[in-house]
PDB file of N, CA and C in Angstrom:
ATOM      1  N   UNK A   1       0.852  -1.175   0.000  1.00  0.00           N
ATOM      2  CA  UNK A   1       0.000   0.000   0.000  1.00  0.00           C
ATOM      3  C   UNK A   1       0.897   1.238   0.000  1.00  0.00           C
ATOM      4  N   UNK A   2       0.843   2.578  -0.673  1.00  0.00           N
ATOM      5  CA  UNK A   2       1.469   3.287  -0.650  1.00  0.00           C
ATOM      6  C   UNK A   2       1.175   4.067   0.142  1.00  0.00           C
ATOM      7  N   UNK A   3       2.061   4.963   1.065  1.00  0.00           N
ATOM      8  CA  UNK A   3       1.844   5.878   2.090  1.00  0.00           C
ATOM      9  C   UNK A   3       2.822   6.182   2.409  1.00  0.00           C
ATOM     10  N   UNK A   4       3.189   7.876   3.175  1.00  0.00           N
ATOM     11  CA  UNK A   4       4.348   8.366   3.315  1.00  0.00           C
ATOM     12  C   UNK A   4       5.058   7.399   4.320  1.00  0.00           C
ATOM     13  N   UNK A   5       4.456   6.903   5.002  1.00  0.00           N
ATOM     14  CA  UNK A   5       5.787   6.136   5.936  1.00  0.00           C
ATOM     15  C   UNK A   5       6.409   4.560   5.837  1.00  0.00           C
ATOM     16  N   UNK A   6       5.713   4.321   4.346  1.00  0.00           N
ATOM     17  CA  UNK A   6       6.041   2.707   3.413  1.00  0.00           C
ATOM     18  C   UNK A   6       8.142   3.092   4.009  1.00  0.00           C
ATOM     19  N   UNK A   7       8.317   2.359   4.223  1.00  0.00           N
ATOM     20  CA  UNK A   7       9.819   1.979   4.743  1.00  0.00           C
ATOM     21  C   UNK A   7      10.701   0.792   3.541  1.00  0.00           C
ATOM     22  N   UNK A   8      11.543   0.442   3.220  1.00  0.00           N
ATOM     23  CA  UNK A   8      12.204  -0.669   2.535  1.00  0.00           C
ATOM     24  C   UNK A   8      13.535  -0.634   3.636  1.00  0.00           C
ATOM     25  N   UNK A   9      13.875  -2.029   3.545  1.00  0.00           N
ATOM     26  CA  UNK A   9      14.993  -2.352   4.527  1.00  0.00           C
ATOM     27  C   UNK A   9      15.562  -3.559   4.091  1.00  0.00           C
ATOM     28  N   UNK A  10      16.388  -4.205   4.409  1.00  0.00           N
ATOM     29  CA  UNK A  10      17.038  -5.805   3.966  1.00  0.00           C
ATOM     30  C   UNK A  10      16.073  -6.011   4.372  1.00  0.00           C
ATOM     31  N   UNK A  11      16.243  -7.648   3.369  1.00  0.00           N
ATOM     32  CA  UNK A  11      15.746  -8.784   3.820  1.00  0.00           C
ATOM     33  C   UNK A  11      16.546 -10.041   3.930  1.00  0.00           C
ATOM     34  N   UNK A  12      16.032 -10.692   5.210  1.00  0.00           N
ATOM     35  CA  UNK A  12      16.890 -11.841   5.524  1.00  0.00           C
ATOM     36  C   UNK A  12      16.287 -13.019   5.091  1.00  0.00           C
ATOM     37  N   UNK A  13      16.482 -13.753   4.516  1.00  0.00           N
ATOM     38  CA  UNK A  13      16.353 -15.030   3.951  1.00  0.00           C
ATOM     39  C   UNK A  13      16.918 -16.436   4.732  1.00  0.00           C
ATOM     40  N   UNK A  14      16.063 -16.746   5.640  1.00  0.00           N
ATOM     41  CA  UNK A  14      17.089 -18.723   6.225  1.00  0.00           C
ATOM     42  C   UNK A  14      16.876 -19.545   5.698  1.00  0.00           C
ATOM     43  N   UNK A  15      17.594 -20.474   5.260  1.00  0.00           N
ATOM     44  CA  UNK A  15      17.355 -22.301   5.121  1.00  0.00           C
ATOM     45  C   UNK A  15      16.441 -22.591   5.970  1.00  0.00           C
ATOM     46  N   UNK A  16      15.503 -23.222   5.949  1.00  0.00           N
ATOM     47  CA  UNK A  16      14.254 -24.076   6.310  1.00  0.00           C
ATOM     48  C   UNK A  16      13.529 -23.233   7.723  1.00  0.00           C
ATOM     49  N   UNK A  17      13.533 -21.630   7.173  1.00  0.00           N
ATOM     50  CA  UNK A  17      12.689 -20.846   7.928  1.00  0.00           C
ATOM     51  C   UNK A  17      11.173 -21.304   8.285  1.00  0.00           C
ATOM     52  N   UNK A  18      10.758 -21.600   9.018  1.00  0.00           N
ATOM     53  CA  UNK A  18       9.493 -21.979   9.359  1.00  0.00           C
ATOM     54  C   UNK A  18       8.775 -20.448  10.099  1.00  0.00           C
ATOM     55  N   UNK A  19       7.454 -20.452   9.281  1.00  0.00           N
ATOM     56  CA  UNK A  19       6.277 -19.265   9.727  1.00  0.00           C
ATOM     57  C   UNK A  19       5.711 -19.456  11.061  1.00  0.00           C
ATOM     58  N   UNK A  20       6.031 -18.721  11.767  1.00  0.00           N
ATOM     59  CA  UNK A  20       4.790 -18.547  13.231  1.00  0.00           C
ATOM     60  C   UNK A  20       3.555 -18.657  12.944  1.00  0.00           C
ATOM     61  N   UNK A  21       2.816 -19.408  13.339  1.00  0.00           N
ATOM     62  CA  UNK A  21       1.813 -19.415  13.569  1.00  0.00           C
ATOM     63  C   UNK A  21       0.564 -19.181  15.241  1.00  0.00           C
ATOM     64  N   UNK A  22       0.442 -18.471  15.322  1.00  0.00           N
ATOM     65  CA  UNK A  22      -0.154 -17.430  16.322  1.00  0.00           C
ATOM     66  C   UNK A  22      -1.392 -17.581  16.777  1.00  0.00           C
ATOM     67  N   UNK A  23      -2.176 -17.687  17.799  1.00  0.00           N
ATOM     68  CA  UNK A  23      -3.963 -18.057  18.047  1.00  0.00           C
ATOM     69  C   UNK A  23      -3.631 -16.507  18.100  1.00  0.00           C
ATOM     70  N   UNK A  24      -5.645 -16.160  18.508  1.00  0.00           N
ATOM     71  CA  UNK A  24      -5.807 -14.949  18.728  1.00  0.00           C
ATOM     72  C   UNK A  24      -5.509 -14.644  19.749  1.00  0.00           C
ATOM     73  N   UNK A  25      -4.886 -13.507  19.890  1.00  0.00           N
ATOM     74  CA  UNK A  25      -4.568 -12.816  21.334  1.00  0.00           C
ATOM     75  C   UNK A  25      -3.148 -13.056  21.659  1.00  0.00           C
ATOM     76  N   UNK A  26      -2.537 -13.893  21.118  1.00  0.00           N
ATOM     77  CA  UNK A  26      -1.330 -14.313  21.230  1.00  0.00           C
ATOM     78  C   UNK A  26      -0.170 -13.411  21.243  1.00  0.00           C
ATOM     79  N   UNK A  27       0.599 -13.172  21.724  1.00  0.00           N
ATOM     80  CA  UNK A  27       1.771 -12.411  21.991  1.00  0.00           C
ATOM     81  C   UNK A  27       2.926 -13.318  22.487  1.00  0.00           C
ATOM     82  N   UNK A  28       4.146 -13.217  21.236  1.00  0.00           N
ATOM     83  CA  UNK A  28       4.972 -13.774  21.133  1.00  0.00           C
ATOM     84  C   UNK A  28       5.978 -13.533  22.375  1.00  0.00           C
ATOM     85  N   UNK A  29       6.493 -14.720  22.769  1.00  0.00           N
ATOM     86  CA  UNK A  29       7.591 -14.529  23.926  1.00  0.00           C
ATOM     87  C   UNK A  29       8.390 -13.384  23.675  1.00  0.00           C
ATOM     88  N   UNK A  30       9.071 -13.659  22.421  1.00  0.00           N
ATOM     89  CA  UNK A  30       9.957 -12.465  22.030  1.00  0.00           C
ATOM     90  C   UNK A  30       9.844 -11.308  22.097  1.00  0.00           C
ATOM     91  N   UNK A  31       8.476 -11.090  21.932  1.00  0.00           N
ATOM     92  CA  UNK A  31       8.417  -9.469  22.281  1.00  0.00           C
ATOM     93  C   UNK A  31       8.170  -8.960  23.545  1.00  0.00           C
ATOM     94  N   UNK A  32       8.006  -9.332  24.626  1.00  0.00           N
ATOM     95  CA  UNK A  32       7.712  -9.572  25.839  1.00  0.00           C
ATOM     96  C   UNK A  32       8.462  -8.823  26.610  1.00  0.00           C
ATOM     97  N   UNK A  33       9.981  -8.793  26.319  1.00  0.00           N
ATOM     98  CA  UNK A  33      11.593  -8.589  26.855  1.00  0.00           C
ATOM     99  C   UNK A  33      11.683  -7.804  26.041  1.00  0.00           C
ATOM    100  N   UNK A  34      11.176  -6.896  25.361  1.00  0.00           N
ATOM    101  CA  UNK A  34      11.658  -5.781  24.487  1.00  0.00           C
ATOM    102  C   UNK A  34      10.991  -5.057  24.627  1.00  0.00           C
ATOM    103  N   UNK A  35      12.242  -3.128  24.171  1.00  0.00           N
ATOM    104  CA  UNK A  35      11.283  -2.072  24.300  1.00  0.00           C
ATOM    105  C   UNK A  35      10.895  -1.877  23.079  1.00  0.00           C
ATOM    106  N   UNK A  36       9.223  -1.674  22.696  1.00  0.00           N
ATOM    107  CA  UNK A  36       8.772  -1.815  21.207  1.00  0.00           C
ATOM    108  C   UNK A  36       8.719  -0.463  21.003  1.00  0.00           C
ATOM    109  N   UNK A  37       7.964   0.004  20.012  1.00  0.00           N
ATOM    110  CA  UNK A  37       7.872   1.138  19.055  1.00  0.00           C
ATOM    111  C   UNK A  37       6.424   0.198  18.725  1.00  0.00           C
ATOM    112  N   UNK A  38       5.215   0.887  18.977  1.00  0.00           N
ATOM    113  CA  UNK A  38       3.703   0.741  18.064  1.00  0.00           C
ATOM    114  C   UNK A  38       3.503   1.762  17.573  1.00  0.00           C
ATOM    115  N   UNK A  39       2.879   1.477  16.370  1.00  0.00           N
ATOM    116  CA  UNK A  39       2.319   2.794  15.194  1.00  0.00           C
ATOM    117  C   UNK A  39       0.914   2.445  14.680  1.00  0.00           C
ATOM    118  N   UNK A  40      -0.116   2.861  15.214  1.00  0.00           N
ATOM    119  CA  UNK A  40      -1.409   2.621  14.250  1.00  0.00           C
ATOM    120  C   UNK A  40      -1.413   3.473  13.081  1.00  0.00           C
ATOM    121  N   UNK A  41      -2.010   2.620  12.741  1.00  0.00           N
ATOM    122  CA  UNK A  41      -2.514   3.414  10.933  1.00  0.00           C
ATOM    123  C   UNK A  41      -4.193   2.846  10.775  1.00  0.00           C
ATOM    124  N   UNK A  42      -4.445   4.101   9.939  1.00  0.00           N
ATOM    125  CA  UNK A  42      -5.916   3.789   9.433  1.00  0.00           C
ATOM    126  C   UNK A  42      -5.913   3.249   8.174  1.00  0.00           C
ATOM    127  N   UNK A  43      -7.112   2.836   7.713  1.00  0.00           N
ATOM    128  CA  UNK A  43      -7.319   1.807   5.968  1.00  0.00           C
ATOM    129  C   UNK A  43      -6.362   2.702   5.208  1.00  0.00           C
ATOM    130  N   UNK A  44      -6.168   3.909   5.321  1.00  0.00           N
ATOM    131  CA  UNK A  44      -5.463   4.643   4.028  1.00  0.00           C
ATOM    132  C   UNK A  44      -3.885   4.553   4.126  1.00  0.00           C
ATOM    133  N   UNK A  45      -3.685   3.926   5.238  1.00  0.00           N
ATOM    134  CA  UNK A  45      -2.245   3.410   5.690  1.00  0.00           C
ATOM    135  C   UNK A  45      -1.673   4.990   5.792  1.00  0.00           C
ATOM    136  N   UNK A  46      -2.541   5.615   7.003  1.00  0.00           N
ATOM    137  CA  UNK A  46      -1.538   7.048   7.405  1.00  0.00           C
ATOM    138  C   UNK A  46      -1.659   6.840   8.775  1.00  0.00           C
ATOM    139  N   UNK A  47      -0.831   7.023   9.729  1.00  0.00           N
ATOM    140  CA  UNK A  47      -0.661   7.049  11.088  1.00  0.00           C
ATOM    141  C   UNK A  47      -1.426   7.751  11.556  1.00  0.00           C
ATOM    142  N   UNK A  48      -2.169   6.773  12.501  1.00  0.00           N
ATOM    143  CA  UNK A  48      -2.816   7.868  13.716  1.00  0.00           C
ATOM    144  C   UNK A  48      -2.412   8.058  15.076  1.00  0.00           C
ATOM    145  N   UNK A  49      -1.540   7.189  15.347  1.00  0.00           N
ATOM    146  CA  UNK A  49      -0.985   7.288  16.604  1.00  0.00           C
ATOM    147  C   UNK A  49       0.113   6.765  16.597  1.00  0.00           C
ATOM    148  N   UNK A  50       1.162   7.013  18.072  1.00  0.00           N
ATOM    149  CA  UNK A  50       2.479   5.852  17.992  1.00  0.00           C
ATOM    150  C   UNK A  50       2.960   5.793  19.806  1.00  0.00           C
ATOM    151  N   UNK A  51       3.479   5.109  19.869  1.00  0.00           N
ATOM    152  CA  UNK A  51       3.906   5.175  21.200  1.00  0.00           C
ATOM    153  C   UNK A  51       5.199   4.224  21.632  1.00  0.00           C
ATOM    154  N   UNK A  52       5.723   4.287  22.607  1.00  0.00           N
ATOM    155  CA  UNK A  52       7.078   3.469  22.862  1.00  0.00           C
ATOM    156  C   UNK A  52       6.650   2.753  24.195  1.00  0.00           C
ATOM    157  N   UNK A  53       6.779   1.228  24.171  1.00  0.00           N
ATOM    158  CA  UNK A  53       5.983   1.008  25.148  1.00  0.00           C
ATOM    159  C   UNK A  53       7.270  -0.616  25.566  1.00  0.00           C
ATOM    160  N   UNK A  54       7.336  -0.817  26.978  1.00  0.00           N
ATOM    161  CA  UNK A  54       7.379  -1.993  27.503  1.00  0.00           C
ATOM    162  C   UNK A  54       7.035  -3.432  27.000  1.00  0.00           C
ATOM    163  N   UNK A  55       7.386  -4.415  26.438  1.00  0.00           N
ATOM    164  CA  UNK A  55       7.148  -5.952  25.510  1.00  0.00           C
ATOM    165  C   UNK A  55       5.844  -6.532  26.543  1.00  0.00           C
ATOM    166  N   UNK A  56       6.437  -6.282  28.104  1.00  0.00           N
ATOM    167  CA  UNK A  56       5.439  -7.004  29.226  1.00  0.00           C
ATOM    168  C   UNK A  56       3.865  -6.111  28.898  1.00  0.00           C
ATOM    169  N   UNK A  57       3.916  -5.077  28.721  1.00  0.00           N
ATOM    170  CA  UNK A  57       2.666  -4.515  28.762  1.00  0.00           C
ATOM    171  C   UNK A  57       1.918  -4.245  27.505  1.00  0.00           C
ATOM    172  N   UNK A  58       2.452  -5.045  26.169  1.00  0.00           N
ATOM    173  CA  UNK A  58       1.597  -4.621  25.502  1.00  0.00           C
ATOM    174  C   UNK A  58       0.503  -4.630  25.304  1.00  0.00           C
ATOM    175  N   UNK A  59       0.224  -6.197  25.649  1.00  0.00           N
ATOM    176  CA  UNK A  59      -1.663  -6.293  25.677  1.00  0.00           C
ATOM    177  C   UNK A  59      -2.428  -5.339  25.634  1.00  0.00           C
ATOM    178  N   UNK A  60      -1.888  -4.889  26.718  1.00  0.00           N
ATOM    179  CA  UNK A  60      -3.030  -3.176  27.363  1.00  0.00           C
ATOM    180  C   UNK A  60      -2.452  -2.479  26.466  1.00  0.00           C
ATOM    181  N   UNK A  61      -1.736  -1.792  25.573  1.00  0.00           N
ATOM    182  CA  UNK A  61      -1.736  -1.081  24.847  1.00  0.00           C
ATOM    183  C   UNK A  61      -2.161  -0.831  23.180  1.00  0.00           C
ATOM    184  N   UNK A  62      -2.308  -2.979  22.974  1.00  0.00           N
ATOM    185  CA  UNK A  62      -2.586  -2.820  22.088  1.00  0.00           C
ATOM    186  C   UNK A  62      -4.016  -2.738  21.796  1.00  0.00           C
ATOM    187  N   UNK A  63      -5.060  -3.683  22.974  1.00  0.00           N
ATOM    188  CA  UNK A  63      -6.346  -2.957  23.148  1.00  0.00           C
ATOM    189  C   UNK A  63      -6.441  -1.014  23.347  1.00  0.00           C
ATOM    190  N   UNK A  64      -5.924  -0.828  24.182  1.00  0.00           N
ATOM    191  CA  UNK A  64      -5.769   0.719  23.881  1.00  0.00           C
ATOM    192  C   UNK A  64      -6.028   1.511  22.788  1.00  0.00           C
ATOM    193  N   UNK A  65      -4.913   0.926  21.542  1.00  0.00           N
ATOM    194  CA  UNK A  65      -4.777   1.434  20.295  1.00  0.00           C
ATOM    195  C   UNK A  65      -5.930   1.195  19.557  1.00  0.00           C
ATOM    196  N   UNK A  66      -6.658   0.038  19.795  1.00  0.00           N
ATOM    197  CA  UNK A  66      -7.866  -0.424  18.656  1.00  0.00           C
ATOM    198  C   UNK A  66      -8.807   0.009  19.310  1.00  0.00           C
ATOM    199  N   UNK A  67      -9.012   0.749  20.590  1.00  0.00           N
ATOM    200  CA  UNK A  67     -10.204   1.288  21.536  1.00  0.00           C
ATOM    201  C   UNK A  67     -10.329   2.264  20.365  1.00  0.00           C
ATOM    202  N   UNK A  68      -9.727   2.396  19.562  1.00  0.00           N
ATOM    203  CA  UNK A  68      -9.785   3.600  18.310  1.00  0.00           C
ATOM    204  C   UNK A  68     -10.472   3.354  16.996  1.00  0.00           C
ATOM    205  N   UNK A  69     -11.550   3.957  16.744  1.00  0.00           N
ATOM    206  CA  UNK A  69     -12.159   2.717  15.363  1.00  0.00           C
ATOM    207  C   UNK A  69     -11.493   3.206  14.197  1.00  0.00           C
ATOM    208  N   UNK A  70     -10.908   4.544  14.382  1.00  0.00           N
ATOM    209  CA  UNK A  70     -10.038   4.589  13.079  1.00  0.00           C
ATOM    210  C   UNK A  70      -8.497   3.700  13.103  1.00  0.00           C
ATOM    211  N   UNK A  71      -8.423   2.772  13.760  1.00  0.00           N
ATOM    212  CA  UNK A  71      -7.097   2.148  13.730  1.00  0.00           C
ATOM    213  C   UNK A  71      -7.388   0.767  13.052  1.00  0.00           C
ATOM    214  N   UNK A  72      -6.930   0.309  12.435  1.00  0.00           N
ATOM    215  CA  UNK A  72      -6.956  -0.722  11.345  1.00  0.00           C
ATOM    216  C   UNK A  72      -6.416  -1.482  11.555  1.00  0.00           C
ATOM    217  N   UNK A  73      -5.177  -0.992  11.633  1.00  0.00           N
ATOM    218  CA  UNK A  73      -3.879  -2.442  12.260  1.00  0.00           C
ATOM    219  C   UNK A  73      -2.616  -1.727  12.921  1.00  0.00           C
ATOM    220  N   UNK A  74      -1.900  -2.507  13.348  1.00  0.00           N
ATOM    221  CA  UNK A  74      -0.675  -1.425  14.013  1.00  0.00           C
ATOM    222  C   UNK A  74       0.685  -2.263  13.587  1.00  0.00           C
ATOM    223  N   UNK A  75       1.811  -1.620  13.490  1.00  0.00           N
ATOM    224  CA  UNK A  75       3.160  -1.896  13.373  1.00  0.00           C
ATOM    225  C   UNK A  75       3.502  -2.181  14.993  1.00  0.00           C
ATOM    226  N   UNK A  76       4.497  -3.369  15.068  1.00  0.00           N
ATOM    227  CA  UNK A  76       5.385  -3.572  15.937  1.00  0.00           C
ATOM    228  C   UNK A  76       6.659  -3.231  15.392  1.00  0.00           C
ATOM    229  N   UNK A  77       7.456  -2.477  15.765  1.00  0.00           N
ATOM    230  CA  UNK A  77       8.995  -2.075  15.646  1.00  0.00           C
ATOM    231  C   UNK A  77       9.912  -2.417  17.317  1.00  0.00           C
ATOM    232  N   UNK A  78      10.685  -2.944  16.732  1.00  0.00           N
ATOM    233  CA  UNK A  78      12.158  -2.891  17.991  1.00  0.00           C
ATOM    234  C   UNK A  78      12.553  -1.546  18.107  1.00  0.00           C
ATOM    235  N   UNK A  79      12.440  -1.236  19.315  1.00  0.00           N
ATOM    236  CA  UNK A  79      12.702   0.180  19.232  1.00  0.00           C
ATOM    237  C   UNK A  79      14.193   0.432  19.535  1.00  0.00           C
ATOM    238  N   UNK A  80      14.904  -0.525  19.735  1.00  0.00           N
ATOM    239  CA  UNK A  80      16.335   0.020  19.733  1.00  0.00           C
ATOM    240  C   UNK A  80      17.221  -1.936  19.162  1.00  0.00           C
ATOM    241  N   UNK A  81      17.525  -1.632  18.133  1.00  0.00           N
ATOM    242  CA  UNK A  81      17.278  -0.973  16.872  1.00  0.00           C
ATOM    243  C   UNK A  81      15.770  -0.444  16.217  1.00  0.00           C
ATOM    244  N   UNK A  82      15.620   0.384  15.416  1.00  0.00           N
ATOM    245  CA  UNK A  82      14.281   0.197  15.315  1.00  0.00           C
ATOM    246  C   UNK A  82      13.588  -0.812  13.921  1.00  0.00           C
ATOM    247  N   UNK A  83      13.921  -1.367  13.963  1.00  0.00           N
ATOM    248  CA  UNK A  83      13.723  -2.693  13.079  1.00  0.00           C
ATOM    249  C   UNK A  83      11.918  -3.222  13.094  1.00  0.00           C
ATOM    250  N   UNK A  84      11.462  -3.298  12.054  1.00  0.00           N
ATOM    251  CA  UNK A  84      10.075  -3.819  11.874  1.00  0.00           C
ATOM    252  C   UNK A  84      10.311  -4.793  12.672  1.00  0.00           C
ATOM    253  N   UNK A  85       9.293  -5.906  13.189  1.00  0.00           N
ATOM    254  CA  UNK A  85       9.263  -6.510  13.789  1.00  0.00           C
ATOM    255  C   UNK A  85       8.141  -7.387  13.286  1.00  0.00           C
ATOM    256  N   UNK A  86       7.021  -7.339  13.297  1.00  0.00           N
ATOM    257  CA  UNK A  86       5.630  -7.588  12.863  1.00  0.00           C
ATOM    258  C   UNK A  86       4.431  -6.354  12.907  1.00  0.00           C
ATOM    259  N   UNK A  87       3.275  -6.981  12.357  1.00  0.00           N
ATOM    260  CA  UNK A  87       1.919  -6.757  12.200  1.00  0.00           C
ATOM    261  C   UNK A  87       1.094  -7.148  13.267  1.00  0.00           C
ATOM    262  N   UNK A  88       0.337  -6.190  13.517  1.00  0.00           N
ATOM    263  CA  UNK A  88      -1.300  -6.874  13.758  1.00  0.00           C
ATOM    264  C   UNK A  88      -2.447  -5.996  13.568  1.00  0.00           C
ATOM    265  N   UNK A  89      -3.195  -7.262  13.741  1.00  0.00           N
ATOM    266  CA  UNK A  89      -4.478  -6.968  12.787  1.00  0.00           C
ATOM    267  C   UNK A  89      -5.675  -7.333  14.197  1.00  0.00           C
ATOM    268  N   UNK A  90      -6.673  -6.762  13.447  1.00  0.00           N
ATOM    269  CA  UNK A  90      -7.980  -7.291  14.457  1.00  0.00           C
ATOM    270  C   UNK A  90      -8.095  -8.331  14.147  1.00  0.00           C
ATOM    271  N   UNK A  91      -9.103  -9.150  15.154  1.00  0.00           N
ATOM    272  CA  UNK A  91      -9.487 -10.744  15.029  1.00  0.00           C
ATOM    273  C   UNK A  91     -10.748 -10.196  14.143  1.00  0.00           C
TER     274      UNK A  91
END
């Protein structure tokens, strides 16, 4: 989708990378122990919000963010580096 904050970065490629697969609500160990970077965006993929938040507390923040009906989906970033990380989406 095009929008001012579309990013390009490497990509890493592994031998016999296997996909996460995730239930709803799920929050990966990994992010848990990290300080993130969240960014909502609305359908037109423009930011409506962002915040720097604790890995332990995201839950509550990411309900927070979708307490918003203009929020669509949000970016997870590593915030130090700030490296994409993943997506999410509503159930």
């Amino acid at each position: 989708m095009t929008s001012p904050y579309r990013a390009s970065g490497p990509i890493f490629v592994r031998v016999n990378a296997q996909t996460a697969t995730l239930g709803v609500n799920e929050i990966p160990q990994l992010l848990r122990s990290r300080l993130l970077s969240l960014r909502a965006y609305d359908r037109g993929a423009m930011m409506v919000t962002a915040d720097v938040v604790e890995g332990d507390e995201l839950e509550q923040h990411i309900s927070r963010l979708f307490a918003d009906e203009r929020v669509e989906y949000l970016q997870v970033h590593n915030a130090r580096p700030g490296c994409f990380n993943c997506e999410v989406r509503r159930a």
